[in-house]
N, C-alpha and C. Protein backbone atom coordinates (compact mmCIF):
# COMPACT_ATOMS: atom_id res chain seq x y z
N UNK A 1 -4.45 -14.67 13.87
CA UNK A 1 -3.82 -14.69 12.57
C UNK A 1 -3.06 -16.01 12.40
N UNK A 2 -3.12 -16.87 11.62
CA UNK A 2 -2.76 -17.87 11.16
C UNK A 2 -1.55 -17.93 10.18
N UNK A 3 -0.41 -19.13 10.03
CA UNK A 3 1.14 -18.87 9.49
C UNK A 3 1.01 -20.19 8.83
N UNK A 4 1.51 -20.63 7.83
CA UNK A 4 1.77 -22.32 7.48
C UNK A 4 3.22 -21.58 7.04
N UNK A 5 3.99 -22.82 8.06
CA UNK A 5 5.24 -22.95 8.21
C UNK A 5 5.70 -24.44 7.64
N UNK A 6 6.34 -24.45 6.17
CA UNK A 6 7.11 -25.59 6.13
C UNK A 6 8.23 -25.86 6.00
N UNK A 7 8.18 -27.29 6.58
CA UNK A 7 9.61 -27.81 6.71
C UNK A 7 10.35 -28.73 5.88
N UNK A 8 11.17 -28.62 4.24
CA UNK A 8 10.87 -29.75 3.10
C UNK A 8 11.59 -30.84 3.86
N UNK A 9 11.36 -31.91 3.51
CA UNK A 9 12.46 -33.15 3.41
C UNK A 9 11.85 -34.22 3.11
N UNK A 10 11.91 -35.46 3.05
CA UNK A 10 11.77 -36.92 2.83
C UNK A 10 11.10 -37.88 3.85
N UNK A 11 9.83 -38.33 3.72
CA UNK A 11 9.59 -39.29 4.97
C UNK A 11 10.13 -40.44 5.00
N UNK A 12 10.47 -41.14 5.69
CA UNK A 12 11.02 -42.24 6.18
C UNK A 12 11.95 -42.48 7.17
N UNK A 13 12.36 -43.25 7.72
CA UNK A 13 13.53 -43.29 8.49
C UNK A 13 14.97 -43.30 8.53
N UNK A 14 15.23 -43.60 6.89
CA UNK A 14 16.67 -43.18 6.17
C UNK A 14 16.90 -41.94 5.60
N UNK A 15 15.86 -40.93 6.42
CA UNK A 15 16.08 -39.46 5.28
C UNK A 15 16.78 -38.80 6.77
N UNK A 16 16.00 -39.31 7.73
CA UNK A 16 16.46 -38.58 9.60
C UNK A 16 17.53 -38.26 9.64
N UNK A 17 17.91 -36.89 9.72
CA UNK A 17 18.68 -36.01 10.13
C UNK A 17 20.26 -36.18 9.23
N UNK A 18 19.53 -35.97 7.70
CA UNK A 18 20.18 -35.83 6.67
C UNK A 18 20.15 -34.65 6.72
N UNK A 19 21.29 -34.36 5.46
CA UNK A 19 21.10 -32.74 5.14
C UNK A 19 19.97 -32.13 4.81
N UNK A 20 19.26 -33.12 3.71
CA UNK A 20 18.29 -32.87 2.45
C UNK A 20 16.90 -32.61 3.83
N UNK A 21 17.04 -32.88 4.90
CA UNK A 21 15.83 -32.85 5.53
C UNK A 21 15.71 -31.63 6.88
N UNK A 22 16.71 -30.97 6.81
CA UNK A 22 17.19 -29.92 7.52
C UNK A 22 15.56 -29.49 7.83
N UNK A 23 15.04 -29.42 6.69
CA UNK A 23 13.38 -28.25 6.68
C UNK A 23 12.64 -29.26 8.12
N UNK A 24 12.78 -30.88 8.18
CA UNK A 24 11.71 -31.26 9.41
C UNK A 24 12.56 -31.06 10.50
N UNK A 25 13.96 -31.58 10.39
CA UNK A 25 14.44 -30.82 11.96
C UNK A 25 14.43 -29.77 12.86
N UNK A 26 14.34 -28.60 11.70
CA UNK A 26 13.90 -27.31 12.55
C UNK A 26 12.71 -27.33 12.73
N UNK A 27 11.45 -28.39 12.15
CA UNK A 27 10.12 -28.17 12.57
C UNK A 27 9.86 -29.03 14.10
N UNK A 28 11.06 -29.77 13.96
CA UNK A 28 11.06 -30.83 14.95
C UNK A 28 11.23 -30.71 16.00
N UNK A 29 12.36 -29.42 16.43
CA UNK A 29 12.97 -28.84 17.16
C UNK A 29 11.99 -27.57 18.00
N UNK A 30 11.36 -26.74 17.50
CA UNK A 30 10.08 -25.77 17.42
C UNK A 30 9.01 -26.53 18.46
N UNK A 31 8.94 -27.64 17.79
CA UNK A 31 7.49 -28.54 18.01
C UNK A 31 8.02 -28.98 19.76
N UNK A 32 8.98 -29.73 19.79
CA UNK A 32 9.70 -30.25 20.76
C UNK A 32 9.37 -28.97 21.86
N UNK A 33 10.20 -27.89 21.56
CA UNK A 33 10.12 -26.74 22.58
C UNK A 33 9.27 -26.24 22.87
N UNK A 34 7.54 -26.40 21.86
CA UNK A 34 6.06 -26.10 22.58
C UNK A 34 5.84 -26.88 23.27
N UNK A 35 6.17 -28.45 23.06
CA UNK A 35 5.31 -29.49 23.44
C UNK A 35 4.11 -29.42 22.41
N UNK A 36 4.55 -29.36 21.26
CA UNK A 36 3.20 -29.73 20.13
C UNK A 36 3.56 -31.28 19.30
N UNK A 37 3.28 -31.98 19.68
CA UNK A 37 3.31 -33.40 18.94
C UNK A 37 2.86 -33.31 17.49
N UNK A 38 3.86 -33.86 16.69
CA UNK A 38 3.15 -34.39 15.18
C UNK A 38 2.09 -35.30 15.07
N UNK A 39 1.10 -35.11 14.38
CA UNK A 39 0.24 -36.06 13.79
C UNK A 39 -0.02 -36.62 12.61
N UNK A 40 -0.07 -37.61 11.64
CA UNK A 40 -0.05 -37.95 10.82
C UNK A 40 -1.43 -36.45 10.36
N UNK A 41 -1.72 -36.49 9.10
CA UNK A 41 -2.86 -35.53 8.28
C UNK A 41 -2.70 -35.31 7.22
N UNK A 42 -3.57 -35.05 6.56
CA UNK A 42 -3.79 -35.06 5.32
C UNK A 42 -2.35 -34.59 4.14
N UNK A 43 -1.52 -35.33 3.89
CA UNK A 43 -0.58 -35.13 2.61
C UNK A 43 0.98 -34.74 3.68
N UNK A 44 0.92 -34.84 4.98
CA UNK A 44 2.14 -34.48 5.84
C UNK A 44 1.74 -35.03 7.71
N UNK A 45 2.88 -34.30 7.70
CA UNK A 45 2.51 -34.37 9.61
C UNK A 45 2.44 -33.34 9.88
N UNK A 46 1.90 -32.99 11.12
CA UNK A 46 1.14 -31.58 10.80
C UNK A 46 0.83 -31.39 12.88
N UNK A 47 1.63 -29.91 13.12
CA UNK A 47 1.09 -29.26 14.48
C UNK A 47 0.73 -27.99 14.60
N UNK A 48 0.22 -27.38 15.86
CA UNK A 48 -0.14 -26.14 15.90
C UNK A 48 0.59 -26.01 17.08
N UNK A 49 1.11 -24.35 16.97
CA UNK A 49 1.31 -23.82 18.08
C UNK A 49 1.15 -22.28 17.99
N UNK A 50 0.83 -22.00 19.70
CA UNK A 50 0.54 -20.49 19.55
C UNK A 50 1.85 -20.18 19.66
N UNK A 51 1.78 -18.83 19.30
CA UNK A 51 2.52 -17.88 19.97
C UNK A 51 2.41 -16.05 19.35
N UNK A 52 2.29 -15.56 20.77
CA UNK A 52 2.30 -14.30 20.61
C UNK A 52 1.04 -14.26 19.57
N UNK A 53 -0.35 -14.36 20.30
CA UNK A 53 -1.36 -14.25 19.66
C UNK A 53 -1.71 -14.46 18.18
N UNK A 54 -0.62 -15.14 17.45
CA UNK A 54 -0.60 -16.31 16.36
C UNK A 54 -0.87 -17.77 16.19
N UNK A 55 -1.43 -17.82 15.17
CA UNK A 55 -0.97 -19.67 14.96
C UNK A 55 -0.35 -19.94 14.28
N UNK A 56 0.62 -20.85 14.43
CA UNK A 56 1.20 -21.43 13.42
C UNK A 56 1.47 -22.42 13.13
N UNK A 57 0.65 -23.02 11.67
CA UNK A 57 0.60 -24.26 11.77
C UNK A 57 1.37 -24.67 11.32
N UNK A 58 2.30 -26.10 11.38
CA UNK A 58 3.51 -26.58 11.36
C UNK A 58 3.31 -28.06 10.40
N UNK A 59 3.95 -28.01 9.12
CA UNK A 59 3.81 -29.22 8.30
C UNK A 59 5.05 -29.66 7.81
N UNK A 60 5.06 -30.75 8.14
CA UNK A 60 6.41 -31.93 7.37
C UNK A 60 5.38 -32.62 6.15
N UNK A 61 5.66 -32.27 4.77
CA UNK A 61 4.89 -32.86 4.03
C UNK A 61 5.43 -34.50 3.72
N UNK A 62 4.33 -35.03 3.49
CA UNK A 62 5.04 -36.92 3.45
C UNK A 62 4.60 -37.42 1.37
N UNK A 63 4.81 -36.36 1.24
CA UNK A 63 4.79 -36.29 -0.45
C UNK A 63 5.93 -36.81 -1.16
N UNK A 64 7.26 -36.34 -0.16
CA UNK A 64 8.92 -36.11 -0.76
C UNK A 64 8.47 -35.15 -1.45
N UNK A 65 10.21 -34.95 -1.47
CA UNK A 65 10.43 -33.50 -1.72
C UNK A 65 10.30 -33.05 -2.72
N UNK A 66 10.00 -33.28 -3.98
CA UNK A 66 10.07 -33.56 -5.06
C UNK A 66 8.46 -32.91 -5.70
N UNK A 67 7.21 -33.25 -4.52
CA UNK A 67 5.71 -33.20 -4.79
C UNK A 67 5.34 -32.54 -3.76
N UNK A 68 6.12 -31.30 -2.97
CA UNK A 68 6.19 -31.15 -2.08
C UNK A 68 4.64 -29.57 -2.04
N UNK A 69 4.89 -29.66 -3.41
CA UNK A 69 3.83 -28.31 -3.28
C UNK A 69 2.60 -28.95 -3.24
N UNK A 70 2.17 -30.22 -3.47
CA UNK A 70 0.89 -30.69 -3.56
C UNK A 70 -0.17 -30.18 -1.95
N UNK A 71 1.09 -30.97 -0.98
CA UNK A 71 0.95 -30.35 0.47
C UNK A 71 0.65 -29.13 0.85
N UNK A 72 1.38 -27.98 0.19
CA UNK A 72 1.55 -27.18 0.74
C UNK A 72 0.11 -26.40 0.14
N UNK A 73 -0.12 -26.44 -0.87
CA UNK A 73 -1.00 -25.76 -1.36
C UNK A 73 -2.70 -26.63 -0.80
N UNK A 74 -2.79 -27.37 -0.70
CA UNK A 74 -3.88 -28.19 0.09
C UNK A 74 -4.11 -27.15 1.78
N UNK A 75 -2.72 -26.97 2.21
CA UNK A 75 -2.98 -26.58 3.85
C UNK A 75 -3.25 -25.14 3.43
N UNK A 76 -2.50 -24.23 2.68
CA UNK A 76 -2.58 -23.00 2.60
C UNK A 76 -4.40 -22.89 2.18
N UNK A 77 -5.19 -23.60 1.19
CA UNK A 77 -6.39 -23.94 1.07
C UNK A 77 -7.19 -23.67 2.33
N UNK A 78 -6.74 -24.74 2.47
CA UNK A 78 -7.73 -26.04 3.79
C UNK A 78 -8.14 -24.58 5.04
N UNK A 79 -6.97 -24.08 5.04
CA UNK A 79 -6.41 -23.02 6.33
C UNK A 79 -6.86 -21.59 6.32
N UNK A 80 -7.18 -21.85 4.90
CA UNK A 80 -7.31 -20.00 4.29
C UNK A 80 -6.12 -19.21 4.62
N UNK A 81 -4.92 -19.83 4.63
CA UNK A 81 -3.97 -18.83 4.66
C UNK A 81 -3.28 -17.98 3.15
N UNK A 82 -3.23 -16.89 3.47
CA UNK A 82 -2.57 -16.03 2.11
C UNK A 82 -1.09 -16.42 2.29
N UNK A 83 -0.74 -16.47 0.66
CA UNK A 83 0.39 -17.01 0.56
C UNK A 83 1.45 -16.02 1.07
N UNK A 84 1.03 -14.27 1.31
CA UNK A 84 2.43 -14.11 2.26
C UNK A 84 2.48 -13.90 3.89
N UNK A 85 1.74 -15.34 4.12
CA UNK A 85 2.16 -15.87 5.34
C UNK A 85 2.50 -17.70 5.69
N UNK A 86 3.03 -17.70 4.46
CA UNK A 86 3.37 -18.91 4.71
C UNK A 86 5.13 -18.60 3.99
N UNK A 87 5.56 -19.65 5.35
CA UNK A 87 7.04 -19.83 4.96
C UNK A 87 7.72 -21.02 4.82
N UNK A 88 8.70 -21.28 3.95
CA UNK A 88 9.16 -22.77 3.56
C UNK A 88 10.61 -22.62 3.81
N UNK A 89 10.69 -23.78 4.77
CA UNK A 89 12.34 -23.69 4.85
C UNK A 89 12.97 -25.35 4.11
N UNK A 90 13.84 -24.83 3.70
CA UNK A 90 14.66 -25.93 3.12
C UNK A 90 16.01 -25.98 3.26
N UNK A 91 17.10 -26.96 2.41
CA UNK A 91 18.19 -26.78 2.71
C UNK A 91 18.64 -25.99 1.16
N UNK A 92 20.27 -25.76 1.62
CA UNK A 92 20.17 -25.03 -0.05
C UNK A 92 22.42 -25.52 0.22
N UNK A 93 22.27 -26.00 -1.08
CA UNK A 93 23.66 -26.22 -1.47
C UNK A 93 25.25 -24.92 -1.40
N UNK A 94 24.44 -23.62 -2.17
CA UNK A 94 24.59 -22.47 -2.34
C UNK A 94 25.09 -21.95 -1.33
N UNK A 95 24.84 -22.18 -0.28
CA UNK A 95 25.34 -21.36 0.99
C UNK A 95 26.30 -22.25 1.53
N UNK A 96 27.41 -21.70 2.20
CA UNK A 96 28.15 -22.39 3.37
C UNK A 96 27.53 -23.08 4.56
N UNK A 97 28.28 -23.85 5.04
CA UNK A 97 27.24 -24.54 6.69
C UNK A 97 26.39 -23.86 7.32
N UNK A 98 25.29 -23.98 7.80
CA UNK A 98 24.70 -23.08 8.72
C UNK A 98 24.04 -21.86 8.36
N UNK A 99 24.93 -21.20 7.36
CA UNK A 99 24.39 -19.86 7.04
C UNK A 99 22.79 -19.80 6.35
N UNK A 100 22.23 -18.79 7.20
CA UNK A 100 20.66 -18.80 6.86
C UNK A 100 20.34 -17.25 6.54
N UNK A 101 18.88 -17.52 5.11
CA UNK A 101 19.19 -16.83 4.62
C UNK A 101 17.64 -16.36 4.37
N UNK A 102 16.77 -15.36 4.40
CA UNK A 102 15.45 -14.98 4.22
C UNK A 102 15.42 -14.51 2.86
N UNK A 103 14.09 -14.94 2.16
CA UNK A 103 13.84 -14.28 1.08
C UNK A 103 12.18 -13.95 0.96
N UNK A 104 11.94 -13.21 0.47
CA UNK A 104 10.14 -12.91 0.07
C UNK A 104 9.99 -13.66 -1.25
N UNK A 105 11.20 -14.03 -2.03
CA UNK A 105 10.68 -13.99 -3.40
C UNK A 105 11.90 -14.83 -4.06
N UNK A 106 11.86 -15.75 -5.28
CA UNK A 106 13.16 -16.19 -5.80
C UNK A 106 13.10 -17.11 -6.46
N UNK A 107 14.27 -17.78 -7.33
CA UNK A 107 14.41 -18.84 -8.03
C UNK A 107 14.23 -20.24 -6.76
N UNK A 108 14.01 -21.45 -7.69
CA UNK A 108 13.95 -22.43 -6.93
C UNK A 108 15.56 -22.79 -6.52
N UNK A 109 16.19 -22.08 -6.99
CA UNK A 109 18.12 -22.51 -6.96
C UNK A 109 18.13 -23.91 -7.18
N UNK A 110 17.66 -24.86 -8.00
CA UNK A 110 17.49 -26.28 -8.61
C UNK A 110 17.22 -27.29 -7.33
N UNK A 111 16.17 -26.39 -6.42
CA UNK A 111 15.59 -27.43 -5.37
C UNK A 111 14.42 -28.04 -5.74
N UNK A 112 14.55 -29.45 -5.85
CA UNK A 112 13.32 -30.05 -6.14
C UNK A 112 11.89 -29.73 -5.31
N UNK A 113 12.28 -29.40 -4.50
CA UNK A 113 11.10 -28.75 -3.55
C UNK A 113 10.31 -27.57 -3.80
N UNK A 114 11.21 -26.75 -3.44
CA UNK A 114 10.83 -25.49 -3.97
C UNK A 114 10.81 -25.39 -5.32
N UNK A 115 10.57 -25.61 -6.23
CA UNK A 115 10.73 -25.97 -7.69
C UNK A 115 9.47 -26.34 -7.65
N UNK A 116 8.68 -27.73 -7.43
CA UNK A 116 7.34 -28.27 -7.05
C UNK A 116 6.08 -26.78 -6.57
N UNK A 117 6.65 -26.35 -5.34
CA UNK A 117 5.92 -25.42 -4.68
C UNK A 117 5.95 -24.11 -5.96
N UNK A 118 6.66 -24.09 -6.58
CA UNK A 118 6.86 -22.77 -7.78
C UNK A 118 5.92 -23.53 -8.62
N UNK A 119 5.89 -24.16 -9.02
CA UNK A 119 5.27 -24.76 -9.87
C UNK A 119 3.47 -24.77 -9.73
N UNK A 120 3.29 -25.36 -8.29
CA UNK A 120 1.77 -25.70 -7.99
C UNK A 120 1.73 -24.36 -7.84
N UNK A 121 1.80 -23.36 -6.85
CA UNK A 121 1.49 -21.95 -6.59
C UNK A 121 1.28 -21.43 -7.41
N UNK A 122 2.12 -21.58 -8.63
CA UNK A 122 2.43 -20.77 -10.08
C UNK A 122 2.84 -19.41 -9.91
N UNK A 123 4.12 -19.43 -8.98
CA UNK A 123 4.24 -18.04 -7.97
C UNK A 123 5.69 -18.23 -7.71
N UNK A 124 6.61 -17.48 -7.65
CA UNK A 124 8.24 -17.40 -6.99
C UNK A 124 7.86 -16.71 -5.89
N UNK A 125 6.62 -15.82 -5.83
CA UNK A 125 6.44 -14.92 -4.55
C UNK A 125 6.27 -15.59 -3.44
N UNK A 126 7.10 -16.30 -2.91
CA UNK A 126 6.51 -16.78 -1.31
C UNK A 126 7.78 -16.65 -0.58
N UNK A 127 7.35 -16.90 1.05
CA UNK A 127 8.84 -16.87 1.68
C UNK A 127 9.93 -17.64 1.57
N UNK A 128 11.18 -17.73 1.87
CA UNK A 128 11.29 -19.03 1.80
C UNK A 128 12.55 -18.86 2.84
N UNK A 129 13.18 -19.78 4.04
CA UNK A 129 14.15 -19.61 4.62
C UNK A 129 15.33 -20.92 4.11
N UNK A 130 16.52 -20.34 3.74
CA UNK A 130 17.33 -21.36 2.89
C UNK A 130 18.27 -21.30 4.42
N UNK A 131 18.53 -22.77 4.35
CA UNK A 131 19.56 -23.27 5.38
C UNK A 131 20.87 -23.86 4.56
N UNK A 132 21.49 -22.83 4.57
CA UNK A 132 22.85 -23.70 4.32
C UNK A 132 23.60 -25.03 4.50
N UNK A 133 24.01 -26.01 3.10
CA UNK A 133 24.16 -27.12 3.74
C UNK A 133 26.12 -26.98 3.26
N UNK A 134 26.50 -26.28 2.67
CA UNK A 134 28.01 -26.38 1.51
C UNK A 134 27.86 -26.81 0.35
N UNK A 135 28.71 -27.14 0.32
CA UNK A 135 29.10 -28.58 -0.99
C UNK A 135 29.54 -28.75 -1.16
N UNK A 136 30.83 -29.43 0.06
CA UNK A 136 31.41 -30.35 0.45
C UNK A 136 31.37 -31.96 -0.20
N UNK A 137 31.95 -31.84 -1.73
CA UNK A 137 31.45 -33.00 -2.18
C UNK A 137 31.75 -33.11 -3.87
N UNK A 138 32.42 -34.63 -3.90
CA UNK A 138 33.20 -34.39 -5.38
C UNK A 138 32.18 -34.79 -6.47
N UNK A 139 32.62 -34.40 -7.53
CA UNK A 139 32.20 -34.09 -8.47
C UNK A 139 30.94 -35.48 -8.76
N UNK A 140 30.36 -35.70 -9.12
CA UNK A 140 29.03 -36.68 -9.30
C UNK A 140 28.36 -37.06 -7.77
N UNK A 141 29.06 -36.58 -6.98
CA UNK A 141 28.64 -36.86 -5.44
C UNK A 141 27.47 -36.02 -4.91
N UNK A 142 27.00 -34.68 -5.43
CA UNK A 142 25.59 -34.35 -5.02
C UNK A 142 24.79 -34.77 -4.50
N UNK A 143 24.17 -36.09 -5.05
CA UNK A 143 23.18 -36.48 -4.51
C UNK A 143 23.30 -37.21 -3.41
N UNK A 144 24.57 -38.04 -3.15
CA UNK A 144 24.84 -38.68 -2.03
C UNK A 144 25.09 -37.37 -1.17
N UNK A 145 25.84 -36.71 -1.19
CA UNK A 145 26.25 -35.40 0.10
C UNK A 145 24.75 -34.92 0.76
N UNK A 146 24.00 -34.57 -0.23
CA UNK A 146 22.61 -34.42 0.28
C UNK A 146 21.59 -35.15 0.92
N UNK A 147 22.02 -36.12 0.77
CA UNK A 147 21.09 -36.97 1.42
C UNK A 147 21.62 -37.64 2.50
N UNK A 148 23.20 -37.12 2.61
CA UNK A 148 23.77 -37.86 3.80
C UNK A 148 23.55 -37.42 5.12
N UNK A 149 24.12 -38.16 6.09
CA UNK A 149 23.80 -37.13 7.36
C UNK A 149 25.41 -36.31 7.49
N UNK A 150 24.54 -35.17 8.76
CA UNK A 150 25.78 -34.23 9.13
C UNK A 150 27.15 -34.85 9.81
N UNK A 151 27.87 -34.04 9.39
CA UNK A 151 29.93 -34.62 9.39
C UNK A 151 29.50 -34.04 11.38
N UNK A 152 30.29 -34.82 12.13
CA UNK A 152 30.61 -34.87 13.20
C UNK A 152 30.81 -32.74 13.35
N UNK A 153 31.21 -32.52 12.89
CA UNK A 153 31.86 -30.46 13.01
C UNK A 153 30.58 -30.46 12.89
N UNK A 154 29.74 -30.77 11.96
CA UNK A 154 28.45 -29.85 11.60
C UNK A 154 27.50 -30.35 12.85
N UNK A 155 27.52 -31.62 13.19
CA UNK A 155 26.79 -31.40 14.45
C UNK A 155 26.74 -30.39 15.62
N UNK A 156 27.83 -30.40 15.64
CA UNK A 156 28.69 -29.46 17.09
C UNK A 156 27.99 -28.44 16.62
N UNK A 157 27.56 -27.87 15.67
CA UNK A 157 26.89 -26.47 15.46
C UNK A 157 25.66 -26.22 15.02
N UNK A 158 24.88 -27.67 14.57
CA UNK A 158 23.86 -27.60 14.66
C UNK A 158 22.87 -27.19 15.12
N UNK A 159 22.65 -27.49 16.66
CA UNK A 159 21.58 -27.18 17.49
C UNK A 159 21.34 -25.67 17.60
N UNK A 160 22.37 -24.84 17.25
CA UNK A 160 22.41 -23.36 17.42
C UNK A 160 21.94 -23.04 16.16
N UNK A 161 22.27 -23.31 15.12
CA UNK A 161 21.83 -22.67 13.80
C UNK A 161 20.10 -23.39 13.91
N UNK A 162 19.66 -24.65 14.37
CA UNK A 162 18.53 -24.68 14.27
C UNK A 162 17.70 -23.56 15.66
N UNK A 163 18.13 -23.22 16.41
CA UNK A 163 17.32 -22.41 17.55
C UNK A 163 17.10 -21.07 16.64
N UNK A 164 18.64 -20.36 15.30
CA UNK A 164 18.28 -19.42 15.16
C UNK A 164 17.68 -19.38 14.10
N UNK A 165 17.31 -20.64 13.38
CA UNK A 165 15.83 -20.54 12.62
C UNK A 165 14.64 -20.33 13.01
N UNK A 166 14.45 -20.98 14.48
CA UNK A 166 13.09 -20.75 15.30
C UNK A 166 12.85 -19.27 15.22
N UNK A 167 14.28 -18.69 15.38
CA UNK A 167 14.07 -17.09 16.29
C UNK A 167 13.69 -16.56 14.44
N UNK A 168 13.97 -17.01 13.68
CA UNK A 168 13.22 -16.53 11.83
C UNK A 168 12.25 -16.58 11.84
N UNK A 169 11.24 -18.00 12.41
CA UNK A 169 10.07 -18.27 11.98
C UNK A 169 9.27 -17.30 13.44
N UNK A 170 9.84 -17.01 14.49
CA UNK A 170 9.30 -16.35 15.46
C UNK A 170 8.66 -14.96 14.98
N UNK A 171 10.44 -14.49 14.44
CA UNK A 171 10.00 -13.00 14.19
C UNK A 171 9.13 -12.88 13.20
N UNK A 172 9.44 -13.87 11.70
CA UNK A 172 8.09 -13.70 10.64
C UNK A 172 6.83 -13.54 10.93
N UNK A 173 6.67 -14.45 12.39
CA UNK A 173 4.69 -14.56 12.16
C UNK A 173 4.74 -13.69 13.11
N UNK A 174 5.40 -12.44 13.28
CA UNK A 174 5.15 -11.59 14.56
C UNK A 174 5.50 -9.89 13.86
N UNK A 175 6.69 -9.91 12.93
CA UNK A 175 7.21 -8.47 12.47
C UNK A 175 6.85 -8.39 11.14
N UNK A 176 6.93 -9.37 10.68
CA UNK A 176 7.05 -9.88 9.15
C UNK A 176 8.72 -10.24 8.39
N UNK A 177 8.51 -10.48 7.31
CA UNK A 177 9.70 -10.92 6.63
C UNK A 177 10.20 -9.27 6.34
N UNK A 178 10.14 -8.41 5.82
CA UNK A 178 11.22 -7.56 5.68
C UNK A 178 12.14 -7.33 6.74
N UNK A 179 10.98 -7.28 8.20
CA UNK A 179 11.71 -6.66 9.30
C UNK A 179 13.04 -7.69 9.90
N UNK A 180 12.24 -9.25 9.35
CA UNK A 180 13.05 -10.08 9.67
C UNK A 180 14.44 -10.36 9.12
N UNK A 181 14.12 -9.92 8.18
CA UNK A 181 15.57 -9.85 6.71
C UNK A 181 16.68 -8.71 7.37
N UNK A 182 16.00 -8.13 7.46
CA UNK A 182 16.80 -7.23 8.14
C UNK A 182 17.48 -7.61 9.36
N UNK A 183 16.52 -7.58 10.28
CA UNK A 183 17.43 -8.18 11.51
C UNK A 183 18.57 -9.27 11.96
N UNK A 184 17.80 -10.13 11.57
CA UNK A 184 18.26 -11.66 11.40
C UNK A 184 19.21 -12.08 9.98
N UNK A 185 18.99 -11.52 8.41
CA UNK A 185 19.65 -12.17 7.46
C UNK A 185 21.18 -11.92 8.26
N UNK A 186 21.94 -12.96 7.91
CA UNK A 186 23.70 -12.88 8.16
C UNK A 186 23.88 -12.76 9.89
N UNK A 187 23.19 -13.51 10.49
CA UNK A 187 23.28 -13.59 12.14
C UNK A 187 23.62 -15.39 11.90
């Protein structure tokens, strides 16, 4: 059984380990702990890994975030995967630091990403895992806070909130998303 797992953010080397790119770090992090290397491919970078008699294929789209469904809907294609097994993680303003949050279904909450992917799909129905970024940030400052990198505190807690995204995308391609909502939402 096959999963397309994405991760939104920005290619280049000034987007690395910004807020706005939270979605490739946790793919980065995943990938790292199989030993599955990125490869450049068609519209992203793109790995596989098993687990627990799954695949799951793993995409950083290189669209930006903005055209991000062009990607996504090409692999879900390409892959024959049904759209409720594919999951998109992003960051989301809305939430406090860290806090992660499962959904089956939803508004884009004014993410250019997910907004794109609503758009090409022509669907709110898909998964989506929102990573809390704050918003920590004065008034016309949005776009800079988002695109900045993490405050020295938010590092220190980083690496844990990204392991317990892994343990999201684990349980999805294994229990599914309700069971996962359950377990995991507010951990």
């Amino acid at each position: 059984m096959k999963y397309l797992v994405v991760g939104l953010g920005n290619p280049g080397s000034q987007y690395d380990h910004t807020r706005h790119n939270v979605g490739f770090d946790v793919l980065n992090k995943l990938a790292d702990e199989m030993d599955a290397p990125f490869k450049v491919d068609r519209l992203c970078e793109k790995t596989e890994i098993k687990y627990k008699g799954r695949t799951l294929i793993l995409i950083k789209p290189t669209t930006y975030m903005n055209l991000s469904g062009k990607a996504v809907q090409y692999w879900l294609q390409k892959e024959k995967i049904p759209i409720e097994r594919l999951l998109v993680i992003s960051d989301d303003l809305a939430l406090p630091f860290g806090k992660l949050r499962l959904k089956s279904k939803g508004s884009d909450g004014g993410h250019n990403g997910l907004k794109d992917i609503q758009y090409v799909l022509q669907t709110k129905t898909y998964c989506r895992l929102r990573f809390g970024i704050g918003s920590e940030y004065s008034k016309g400052q949005q776009s800079n806070f988002v695109l900045g990198k993490w405050s020295s505190e938010e590092l220190e807690k980083l690496e844990e909130r990204l392991e317990v995204c892994i343990e999201f995308i684990k349980s999805f391609a294994t229990i599914g998303v309700n069971l996962t909502m359950s377990a995991l939402n507010g951990k």
